[in-house]
Each structure stands twice: as C-alpha cells, then as structure tokens.
Protein backbone atom coordinates (compact mmCIF):
# COMPACT_ATOMS: atom_id res chain seq x y z
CA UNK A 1 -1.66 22.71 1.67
CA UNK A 2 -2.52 22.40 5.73
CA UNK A 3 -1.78 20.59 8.57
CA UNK A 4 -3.11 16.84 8.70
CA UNK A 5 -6.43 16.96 9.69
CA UNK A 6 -7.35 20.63 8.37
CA UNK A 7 -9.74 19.06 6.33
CA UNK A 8 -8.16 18.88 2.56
CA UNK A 9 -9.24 15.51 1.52
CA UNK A 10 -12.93 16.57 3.11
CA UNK A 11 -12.74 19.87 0.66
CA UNK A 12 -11.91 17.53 -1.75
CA UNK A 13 -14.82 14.93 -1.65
CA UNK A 14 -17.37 17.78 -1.16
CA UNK A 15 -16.13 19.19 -4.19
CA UNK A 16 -16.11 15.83 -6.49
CA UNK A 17 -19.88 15.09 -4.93
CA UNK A 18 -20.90 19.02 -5.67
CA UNK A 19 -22.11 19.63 -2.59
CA UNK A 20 -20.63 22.73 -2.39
CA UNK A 21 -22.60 26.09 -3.47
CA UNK A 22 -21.15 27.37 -7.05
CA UNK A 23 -19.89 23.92 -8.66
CA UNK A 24 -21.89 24.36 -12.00
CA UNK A 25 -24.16 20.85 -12.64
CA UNK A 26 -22.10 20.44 -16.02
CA UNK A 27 -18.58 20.25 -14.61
CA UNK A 28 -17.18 17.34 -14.72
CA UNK A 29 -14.99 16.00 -11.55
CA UNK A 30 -12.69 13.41 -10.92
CA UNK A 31 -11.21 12.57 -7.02
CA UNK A 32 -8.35 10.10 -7.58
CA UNK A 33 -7.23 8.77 -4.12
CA UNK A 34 -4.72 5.46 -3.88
CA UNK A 35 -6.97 3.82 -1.62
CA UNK A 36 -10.27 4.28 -3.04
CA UNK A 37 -8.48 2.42 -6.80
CA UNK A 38 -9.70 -1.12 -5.78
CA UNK A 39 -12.91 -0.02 -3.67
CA UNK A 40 -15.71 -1.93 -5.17
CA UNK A 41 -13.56 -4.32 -7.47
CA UNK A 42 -12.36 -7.51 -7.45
CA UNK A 43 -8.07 -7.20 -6.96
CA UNK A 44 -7.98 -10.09 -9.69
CA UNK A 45 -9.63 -7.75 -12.39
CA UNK A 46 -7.21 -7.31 -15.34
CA UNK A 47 -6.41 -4.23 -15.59
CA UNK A 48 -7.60 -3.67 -19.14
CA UNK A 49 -11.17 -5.24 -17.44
CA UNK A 50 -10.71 -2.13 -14.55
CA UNK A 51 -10.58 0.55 -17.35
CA UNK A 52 -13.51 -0.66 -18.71
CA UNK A 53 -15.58 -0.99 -15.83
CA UNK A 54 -14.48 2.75 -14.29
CA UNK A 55 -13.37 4.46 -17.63
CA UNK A 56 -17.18 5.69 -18.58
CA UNK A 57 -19.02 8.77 -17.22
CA UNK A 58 -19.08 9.12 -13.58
CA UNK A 59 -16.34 6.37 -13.09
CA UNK A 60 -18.39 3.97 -14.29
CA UNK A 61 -18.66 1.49 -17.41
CA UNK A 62 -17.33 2.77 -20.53
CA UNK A 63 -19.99 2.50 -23.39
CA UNK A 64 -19.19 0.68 -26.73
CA UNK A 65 -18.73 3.69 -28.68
CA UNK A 66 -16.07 5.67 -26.25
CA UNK A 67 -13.54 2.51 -25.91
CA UNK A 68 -11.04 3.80 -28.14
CA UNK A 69 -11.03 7.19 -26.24
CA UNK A 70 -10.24 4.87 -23.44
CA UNK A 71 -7.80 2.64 -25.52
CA UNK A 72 -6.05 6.02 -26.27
CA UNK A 73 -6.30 7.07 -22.63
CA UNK A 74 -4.29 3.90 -21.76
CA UNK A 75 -1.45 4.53 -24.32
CA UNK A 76 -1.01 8.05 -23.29
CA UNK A 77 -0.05 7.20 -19.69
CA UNK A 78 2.08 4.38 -20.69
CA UNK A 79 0.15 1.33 -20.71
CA UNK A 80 1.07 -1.95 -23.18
CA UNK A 81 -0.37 -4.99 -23.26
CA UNK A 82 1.76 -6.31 -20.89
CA UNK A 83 0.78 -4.65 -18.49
CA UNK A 84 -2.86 -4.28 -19.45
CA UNK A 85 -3.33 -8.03 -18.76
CA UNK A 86 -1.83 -7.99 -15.12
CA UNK A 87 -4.45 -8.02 -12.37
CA UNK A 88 -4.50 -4.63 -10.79
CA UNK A 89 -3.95 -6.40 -7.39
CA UNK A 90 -0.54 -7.06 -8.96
CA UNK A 91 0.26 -3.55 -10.50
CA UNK A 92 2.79 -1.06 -8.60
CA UNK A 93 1.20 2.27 -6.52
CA UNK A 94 2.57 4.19 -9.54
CA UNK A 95 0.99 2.06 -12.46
CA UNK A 96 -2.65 1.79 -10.18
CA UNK A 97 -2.12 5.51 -10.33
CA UNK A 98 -1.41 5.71 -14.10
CA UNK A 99 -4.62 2.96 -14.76
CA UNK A 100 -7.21 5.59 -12.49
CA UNK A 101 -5.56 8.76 -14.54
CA UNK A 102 -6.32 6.88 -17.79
CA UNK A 103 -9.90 6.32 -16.63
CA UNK A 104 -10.44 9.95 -15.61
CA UNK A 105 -8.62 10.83 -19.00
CA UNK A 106 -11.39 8.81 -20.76
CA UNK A 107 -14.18 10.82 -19.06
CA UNK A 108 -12.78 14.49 -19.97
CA UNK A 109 -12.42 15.50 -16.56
CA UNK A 110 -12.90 19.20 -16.49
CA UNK A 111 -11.20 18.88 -12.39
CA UNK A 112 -8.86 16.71 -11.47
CA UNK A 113 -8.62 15.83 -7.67
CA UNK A 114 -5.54 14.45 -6.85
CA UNK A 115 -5.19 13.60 -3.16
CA UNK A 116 -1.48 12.81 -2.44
CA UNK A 117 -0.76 11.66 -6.01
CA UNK A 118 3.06 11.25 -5.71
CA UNK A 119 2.77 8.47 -2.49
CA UNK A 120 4.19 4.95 -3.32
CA UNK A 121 6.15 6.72 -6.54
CA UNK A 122 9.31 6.34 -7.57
CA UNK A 123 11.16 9.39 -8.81
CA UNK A 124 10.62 8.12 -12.93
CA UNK A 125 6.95 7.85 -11.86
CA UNK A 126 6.47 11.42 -10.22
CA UNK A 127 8.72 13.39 -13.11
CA UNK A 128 6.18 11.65 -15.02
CA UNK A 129 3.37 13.06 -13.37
CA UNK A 130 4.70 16.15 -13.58
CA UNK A 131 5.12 15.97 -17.06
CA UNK A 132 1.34 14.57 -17.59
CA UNK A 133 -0.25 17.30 -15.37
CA UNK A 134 1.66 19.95 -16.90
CA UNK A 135 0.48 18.97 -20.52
CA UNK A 136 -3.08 17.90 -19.55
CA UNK A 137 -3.65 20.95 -17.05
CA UNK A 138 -1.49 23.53 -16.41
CA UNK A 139 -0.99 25.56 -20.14
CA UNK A 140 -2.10 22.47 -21.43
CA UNK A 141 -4.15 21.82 -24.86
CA UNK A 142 -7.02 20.23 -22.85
CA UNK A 143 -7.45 23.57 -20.31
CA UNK A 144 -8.30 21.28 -17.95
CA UNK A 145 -7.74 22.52 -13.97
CA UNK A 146 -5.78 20.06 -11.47
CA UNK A 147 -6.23 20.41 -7.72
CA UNK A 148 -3.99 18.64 -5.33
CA UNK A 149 -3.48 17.70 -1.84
CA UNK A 150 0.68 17.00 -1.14
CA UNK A 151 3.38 17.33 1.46
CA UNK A 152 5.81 17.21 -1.50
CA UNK A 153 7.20 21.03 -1.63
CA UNK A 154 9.29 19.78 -4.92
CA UNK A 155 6.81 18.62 -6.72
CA UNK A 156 4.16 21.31 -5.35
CA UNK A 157 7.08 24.06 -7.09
CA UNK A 158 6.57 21.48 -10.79
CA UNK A 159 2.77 21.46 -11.28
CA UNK A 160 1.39 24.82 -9.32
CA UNK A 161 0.32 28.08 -10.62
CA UNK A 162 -2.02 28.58 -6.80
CA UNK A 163 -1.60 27.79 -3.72
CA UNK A 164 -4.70 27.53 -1.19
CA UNK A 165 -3.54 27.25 2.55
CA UNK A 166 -5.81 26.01 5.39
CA UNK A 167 -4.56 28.19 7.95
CA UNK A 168 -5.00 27.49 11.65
CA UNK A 169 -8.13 29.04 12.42
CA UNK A 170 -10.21 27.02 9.42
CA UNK A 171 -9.60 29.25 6.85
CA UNK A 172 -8.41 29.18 3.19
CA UNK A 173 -5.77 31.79 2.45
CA UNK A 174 -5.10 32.02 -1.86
CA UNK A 175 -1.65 32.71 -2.67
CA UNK A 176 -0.18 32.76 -6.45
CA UNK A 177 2.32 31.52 -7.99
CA UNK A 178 4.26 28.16 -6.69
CA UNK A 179 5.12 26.78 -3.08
CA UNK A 180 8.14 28.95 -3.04
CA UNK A 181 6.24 32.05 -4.15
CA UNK A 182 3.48 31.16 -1.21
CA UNK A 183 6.78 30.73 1.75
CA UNK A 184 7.25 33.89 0.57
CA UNK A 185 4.07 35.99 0.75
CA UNK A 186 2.95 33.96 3.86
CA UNK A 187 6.06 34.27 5.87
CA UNK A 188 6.83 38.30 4.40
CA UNK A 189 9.55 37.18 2.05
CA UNK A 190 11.79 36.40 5.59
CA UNK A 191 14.41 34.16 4.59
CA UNK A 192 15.65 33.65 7.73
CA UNK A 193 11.90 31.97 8.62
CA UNK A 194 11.86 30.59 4.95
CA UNK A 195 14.91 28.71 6.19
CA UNK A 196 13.34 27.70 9.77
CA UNK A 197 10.16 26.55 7.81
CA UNK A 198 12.11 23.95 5.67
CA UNK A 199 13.78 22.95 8.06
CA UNK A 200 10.44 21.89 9.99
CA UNK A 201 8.85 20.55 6.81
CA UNK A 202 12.12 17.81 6.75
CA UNK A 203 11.78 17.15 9.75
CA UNK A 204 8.05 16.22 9.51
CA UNK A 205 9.44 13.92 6.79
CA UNK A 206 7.12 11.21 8.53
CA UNK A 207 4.60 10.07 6.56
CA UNK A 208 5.48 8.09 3.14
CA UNK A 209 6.14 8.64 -0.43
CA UNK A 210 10.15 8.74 -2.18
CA UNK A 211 11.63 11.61 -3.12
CA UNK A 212 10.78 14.54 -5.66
CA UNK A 213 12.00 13.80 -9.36
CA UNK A 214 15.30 15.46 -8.74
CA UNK A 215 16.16 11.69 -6.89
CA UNK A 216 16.82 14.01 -3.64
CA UNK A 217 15.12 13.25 -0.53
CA UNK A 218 11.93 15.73 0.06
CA UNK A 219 10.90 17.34 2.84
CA UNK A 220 7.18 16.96 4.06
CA UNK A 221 5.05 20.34 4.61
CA UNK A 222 3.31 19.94 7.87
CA UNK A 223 1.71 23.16 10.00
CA UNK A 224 4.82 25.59 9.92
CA UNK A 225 3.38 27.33 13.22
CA UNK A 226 3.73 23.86 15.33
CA UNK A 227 6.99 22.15 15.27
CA UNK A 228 5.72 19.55 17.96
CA UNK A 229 4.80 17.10 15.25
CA UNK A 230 7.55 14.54 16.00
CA UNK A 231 7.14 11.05 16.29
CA UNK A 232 9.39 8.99 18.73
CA UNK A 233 9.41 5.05 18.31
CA UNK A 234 9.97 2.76 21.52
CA UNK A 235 13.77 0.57 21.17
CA UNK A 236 12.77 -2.84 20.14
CA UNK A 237 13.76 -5.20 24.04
CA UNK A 238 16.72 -7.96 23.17
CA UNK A 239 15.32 -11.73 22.70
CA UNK A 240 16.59 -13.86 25.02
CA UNK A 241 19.75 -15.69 23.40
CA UNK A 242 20.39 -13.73 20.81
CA UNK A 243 23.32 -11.67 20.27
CA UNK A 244 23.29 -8.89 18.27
CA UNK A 245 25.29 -10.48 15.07
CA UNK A 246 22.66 -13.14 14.95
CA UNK A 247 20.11 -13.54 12.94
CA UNK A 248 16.26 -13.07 13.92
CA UNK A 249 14.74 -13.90 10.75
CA UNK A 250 15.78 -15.05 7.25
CA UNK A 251 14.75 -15.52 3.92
CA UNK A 252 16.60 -17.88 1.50
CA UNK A 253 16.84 -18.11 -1.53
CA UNK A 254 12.76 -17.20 -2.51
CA UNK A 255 11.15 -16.51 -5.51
CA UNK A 256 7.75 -15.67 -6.17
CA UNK A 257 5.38 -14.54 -9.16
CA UNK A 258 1.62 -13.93 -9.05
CA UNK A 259 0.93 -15.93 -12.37
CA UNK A 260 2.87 -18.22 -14.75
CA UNK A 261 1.57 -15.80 -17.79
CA UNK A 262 3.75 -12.56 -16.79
CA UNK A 263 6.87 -14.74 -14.96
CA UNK A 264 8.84 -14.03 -11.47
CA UNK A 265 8.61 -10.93 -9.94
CA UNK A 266 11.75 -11.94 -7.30
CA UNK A 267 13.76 -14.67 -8.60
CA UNK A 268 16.43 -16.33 -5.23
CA UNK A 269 16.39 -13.71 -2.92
CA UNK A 270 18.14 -13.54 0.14
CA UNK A 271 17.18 -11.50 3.10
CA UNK A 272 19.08 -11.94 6.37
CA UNK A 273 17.72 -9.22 9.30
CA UNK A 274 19.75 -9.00 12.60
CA UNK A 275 17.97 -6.97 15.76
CA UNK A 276 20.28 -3.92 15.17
CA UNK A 277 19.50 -3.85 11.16
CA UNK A 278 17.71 -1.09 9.29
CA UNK A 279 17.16 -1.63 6.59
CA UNK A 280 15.56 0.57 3.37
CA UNK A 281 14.43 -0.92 0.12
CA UNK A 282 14.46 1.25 -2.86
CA UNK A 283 13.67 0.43 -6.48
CA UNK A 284 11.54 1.62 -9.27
CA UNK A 285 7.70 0.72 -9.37
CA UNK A 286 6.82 -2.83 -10.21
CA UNK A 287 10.25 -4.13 -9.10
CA UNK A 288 9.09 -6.11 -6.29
CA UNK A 289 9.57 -4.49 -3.26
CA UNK A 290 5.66 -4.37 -1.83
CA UNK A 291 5.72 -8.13 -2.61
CA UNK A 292 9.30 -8.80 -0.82
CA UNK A 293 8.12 -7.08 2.56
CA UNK A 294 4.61 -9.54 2.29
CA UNK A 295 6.66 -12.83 2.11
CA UNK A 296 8.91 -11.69 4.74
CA UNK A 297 5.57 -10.82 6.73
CA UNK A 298 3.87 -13.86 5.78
CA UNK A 299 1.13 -12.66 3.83
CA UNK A 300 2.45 -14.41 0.84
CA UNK A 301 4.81 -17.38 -0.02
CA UNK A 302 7.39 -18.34 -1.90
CA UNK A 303 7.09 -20.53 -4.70
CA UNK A 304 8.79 -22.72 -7.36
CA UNK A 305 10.01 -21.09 -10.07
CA UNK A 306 11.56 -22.71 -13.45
CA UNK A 307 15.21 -22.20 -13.86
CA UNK A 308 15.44 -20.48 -10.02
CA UNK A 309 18.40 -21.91 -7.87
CA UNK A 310 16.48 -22.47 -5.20
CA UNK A 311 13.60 -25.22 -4.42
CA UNK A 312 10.72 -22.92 -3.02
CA UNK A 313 12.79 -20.85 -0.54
CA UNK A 314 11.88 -20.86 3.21
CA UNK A 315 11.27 -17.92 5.52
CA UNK A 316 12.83 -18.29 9.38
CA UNK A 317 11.66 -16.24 12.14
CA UNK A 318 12.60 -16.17 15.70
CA UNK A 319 10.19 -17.77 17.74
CA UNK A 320 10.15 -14.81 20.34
CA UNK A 321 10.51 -12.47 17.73
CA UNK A 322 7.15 -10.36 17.05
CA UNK A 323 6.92 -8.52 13.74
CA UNK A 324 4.42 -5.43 12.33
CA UNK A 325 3.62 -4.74 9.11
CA UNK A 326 2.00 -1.89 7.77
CA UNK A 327 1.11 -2.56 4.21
CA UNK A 328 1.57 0.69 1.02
CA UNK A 329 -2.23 -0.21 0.58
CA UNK A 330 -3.15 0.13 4.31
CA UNK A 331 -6.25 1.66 3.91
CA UNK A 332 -8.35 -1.94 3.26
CA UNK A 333 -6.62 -3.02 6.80
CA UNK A 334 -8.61 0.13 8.46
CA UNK A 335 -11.82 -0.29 6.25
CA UNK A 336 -14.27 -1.50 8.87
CA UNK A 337 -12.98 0.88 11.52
CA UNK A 338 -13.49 3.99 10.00
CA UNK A 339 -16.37 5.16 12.19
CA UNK A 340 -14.00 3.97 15.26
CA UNK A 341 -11.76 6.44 17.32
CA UNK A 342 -8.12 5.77 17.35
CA UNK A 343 -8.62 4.41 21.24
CA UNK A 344 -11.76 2.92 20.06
CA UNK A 345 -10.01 0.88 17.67
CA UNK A 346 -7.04 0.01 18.92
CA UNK A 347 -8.87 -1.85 21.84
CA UNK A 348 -11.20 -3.80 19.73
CA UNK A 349 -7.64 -4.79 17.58
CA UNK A 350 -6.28 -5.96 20.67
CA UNK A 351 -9.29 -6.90 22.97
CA UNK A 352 -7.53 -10.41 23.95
CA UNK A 353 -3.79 -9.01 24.63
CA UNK A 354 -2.97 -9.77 20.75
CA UNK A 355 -3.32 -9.02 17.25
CA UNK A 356 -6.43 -10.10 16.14
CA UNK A 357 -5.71 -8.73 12.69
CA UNK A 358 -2.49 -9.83 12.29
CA UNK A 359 -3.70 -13.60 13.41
CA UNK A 360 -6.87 -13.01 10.64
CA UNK A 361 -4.31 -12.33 7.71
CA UNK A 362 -1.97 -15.33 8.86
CA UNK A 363 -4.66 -18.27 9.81
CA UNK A 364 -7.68 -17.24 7.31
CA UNK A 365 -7.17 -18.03 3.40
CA UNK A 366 -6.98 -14.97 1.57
CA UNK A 367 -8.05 -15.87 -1.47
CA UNK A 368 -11.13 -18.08 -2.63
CA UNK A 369 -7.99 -19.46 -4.79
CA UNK A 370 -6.30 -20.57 -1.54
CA UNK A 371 -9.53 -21.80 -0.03
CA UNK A 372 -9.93 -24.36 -2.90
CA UNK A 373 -5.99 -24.89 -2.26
CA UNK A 374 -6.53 -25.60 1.25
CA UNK A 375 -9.78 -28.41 0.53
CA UNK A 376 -7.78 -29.61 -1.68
CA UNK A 377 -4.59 -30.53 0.33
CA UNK A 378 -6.80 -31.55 3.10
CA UNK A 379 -8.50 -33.88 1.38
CA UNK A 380 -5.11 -35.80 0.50
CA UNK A 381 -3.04 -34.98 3.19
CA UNK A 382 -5.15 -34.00 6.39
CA UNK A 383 -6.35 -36.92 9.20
CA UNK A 384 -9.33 -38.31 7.67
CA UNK A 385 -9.39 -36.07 4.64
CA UNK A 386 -10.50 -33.23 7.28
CA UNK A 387 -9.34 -29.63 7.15
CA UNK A 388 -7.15 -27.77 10.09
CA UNK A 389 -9.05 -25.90 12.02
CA UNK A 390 -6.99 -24.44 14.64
CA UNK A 391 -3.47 -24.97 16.16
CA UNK A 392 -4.30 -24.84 19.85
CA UNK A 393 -0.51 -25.31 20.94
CA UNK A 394 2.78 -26.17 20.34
CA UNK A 395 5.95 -28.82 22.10
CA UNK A 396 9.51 -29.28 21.57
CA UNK A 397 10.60 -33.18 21.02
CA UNK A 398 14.12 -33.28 20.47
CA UNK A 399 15.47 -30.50 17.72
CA UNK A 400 11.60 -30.42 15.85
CA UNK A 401 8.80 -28.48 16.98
CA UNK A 402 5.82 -29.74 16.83
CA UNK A 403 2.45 -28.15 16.46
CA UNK A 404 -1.04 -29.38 18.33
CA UNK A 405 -3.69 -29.86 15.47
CA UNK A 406 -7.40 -29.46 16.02
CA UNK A 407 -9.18 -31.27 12.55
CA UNK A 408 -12.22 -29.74 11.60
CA UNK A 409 -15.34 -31.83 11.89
CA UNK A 410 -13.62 -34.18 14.81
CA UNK A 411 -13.88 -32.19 18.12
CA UNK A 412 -13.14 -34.71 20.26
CA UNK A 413 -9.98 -33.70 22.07
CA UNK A 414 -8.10 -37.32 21.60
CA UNK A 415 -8.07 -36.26 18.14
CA UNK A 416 -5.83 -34.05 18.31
CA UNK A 417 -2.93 -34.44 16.88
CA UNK A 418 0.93 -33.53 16.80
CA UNK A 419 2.48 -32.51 13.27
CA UNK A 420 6.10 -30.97 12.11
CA UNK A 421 5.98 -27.82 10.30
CA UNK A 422 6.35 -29.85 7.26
CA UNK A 423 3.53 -31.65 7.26
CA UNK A 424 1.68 -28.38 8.12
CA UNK A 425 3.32 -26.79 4.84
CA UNK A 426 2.05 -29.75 2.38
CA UNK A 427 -1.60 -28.65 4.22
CA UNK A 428 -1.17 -25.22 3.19
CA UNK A 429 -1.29 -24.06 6.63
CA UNK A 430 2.09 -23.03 7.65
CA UNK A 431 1.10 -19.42 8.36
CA UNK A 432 -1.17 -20.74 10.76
CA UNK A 433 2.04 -21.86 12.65
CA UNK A 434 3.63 -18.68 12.26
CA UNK A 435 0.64 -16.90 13.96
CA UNK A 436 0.70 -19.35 16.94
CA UNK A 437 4.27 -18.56 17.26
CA UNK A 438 3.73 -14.59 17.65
C-alpha cells in the first residue's frame, strides 16, 4: 500500500521480470494488470482462443499436452461455453479478469501479482476473488503467495496476512497481519488517528472500482500523512436556450448486441440527460453498462434487434453541447503517450484548440469490419460510388441541418455536396457528423 506514484506497480514489474537480486531463476511469476489483458491480441479473439494463446509457460501458448490443465483452469473461475465463445473485446472487467487468472492458473504460478485486481468489479465479482485468492493462496492447498497493489481497505482486511507500506521517504515498512492490524501498528494503536485516517482514505474515494463485497461503498487508501489529495471539477457553463428541465441529449429506445450468436446486450433503452443530471449506473458485470456509456458517447451504435420495440433507436445531442468520455479500458486511449509528460501530452491532444482524439474515435472506422461496412455503403449510396472523406461544414435550411460533404477521390470544390443526417447514416458516417458538431 502507498501513495500513487510511490512506485508499487514499478516493484511489481521488476519483480515479474526478476530483475530484482534474490528472485530464485525457478520461481514462477505472474503480473495480472487490467490493461495489459488485450496488449498484443486481437479484441475479436474468442476467449477460449485467448486462453490458449496466453495459458502456456511464460503467458504464452499452451502446448497440446497441458490444455486440459487449462480447460480445468477455465471451469474453476467460472467459465462455460457461453462465455468461452464471446470475444474478449466483449467480456466484462470482471470476466477479462477471471479469463487472465485462469491463464496464470494454467501456468502454476508460484506469485501472483495482482495490480488493482478489484477495479471495474462488481461486489459478486470481488467476494469472488476473495474467495479464489483465499483458496489458491492464502492457507490454500496450492501454497501459492499473492501480492497485491489496492486502495480497497475491505478487501485488503479479506485476502492479507502482510502488509508492505511505501512510506514517504521511499521506503518499505513490513507490518503483519491485515490492513486493520497495519492502522494499528503504524499509527500506535491511536484510534482517535485510526478514525482521522479513514476518514481521509473516503475522502480520496477518487479513483474507480465499486464497493467491497459487503455492497457498502469503500473508502480509497491514499498517503494518510497528506490530506491535500482532493480533486475539484469546474461547473459545466449553461447552453444557450436551454433551461434546466430540458433535455441536452437523448437516447431512445436503443438496442445493441456485438453478435447475432450470443443476442442483445441492451434491448429499448431509454436515456434522457438534462444539464443538472447525475447520474450513476450500477449493475453486475456483463450487464451492459460499459457498452451503454459508448453509444451514448458515440463510439458505438445502436442496432436492429428481432422482437425489440424500437426500429434502431437514435441518439440526440445538443449541438452546443460538448461531451468527455473516459472509457473503464482507458489505458489503450494513453498507449502512444506513455513516454509524454502530462503537459506534454495534453498539448499534442489539443494542438488545434480541439480534441484530436475524440475527433479520431468519431470520424475513423474502428474496426476493419466497419471499414468494409463503410466501402460498401459508399459504393451504393455515396456520389459516384466514392467514399466521404471529410465534412468540412455544416448549414441550416429550414428545420434540417445539413452537412457539407467532401467525396474522396473528387477534390474539386464544386463537388461538394450538401446531405441530411440521414443520408449520412445509410453511408455509415453519422459519427462523422457528430464530431463536426463538437
């Protein structure tokens, strides 16, 4: 446990790579991180295809003769077929974590690295991660060891027999026994600054994940000796002609599902946001709720659905309204900033006063699937069978907006053309008006 920053997840990665003096050559590691489950692999893979290609020694492919250690592996953490056949694009946090625990199962990890394992779970998910560490590790048949990075005092108290702290001056203090024992010895069995120090790790509540597996909200363990760590968020400015009853964007009646094999995973929503809503979705894993915050943001669309009330369902935004989205798997959106500063990075994302990344994920296919979709429709639908390839601007003519058209392959300007949203939607290219609008 430490302050962000102190350098756990480093500790962690030095240890998984043995590059730390001690680590005998035969122990076998495992570093399980949420945002290092996809690196390397194609989001379509079946999961089932995932296991096999990351279930063998070293996280790599499993060999012929170990599959049904790994077929046993899956079972164990609760996989079925069902579930098995989904693409791990489409899987939950908690089931991507249950897929890369069955893989490190399947290798007869000696350590287990678990850097903030109980982020993006729902409380049924982290009692059973309790419940699986507790078997597999701690007093369990396998004597396997478990070390783990979380800000998640209640579930720290379920799983720990040690506690190492990174104190403030970069060093590791050992304390056993549970995080209750260590408030305790660290803070000479005070409760009056027991108290004070729960009280600071609520409210450094800041940073993601649900609750411990009590259902209760959790508090967050942040560097006890700085109570600074707060995080203040500027009051969104009122749009122009819209009162505070009125809605800024809608959703109506959408549906959506990732395949026709494994059916709808939202079937006629509704969503109607106002500029004075706040809002919090809670469900279990897998219910939807990751994929209802990317149609609302654009990233995906609704779709037909057999038997659904609703046509395809249609998403409204405010024209003035601007919208940020930070996504459960955020890491992929940082991925070729990492060497960046925060400044650093935050200028390059918004070199030309908007942003670029949001525009990327909202004009540029993100799929080779809706690539193909796009030729496709262009071929039948666009001026001269020609792609878009920009929307340069945008008029008013009567009650329709419509958008300016640039067609790939004919740059003369008098080309250009004027189209509804509607005919922009049978080209596939709708979001394309949605990031011209923001």
């Amino acid at each position: 446990v430490g302050a962000n920053g102190a350098g756990k997840t480093t500790l962690m990665s030095r240890i998984a790579a043995k590059e730390i003096a001690g680590i005998p050559s035969w122990l076998t590691c495992v570093h399980l991180r949420h945002e290092a489950i996809l690196q390397g692999i194609d989001a379509s893979t079946p999961a089932r295809q995932y296991a096999k290609l990351r279930g063998g020694q070293g996280g790599g492919p499993v060999s012929p003769a170990d599959e049904p250690k790994l077929a046993k592996s899956l079972v164990d953490v609760g996989f079925e077929d069902e579930n098995l056949d989904k693409a791990v694009s489409a899987l939950s946090g908690g089931w991507r974590m249950r897929l890369a625990l069955a893989c490190a199962m399947a290798q007869q990890a000696d350590v287990l690295l678990l850097d903030e394992p109980t982020n993006h779970l729902d409380t049924k998910a982290v009692a059973w991660l309790v419940g699986f560490i507790n078997r597999t590790c701690v007093g369990g048949a396998t004597g396997g060891t478990a070390m783990i990075v979380s800000h998640d005092p209640d579930f720290l108290n379920k799983v720990c027999t040690d506690v190492v702290h990174f104190t403030a001056g970069g060093k590791l203090a050992y304390h056993p026994g549970n995080f209750d024992d260590f408030k305790k010895q660290a803070l000479g069995g005070s409760e009056a600054e027991a108290k004070k120090l729960l009280d600071i790790m609520k409210e450094a509540n800041i940073a993601g994940g649900v609750g411990g597996a009590t259902g209760g909200p959790s508090g967050r363990l942040e560097d006890f000796a700085d109570e600074s760590g707060k995080m203040s968020f500027p009051i969104p400015e009122k749009i122009v002609g819209i009162t505070q009853s009125k809605p800024v964007l809608t959703l109506n009646n959408a549906s959506f599902q990732y395949d026709e094999a494994h059916g709808p995973v939202l079937r006629d929503i509704t969503v109607r946001l106002t500029m004075v809503s706040r809002v919090a979705m809670v469900g279990r894993n897998g219910a939807g709720k990751s994929t209802m915050m990317s149609l609302i943001a654009g990233e995906l669309q609704p779709c037909s659905i057999d038997g659904a009330d609703g046509a395809v369902g249609e998403l409204f935004k405010h024209r003035s309204l601007r919208l940020a989205y930070i996504a459960q798997q955020h890491m992929h959106h940082l991925s070729e900033f990492m060497k960046c500063t925060p400044l650093e990075y935050i200028q390059l994302r918004f070199r030309n006063g908007y942003d670029e990344e949001a525009q990327q994920r909202l004009t540029l296919p993100q799929s080779d699937e809706e690539e193909k979709l796009r030729a496709d429709l262009a071929r039948k639908y666009g001026k001269r069978g020609k792609a878009v390839e920009q929307l340069l601007s945008r008029t008013k003519k009567g009650k329709d907006v419509l958008y300016e058209v640039k067609w790939k392959d004919l740059d003369d300007p008098k080309q250009n053309t004027y189209e509804p949203l509607t005919k922009l939607r049978l080209l596939g290219v709708e979001r394309m008006a949605a990031a011209l609008d923001e």
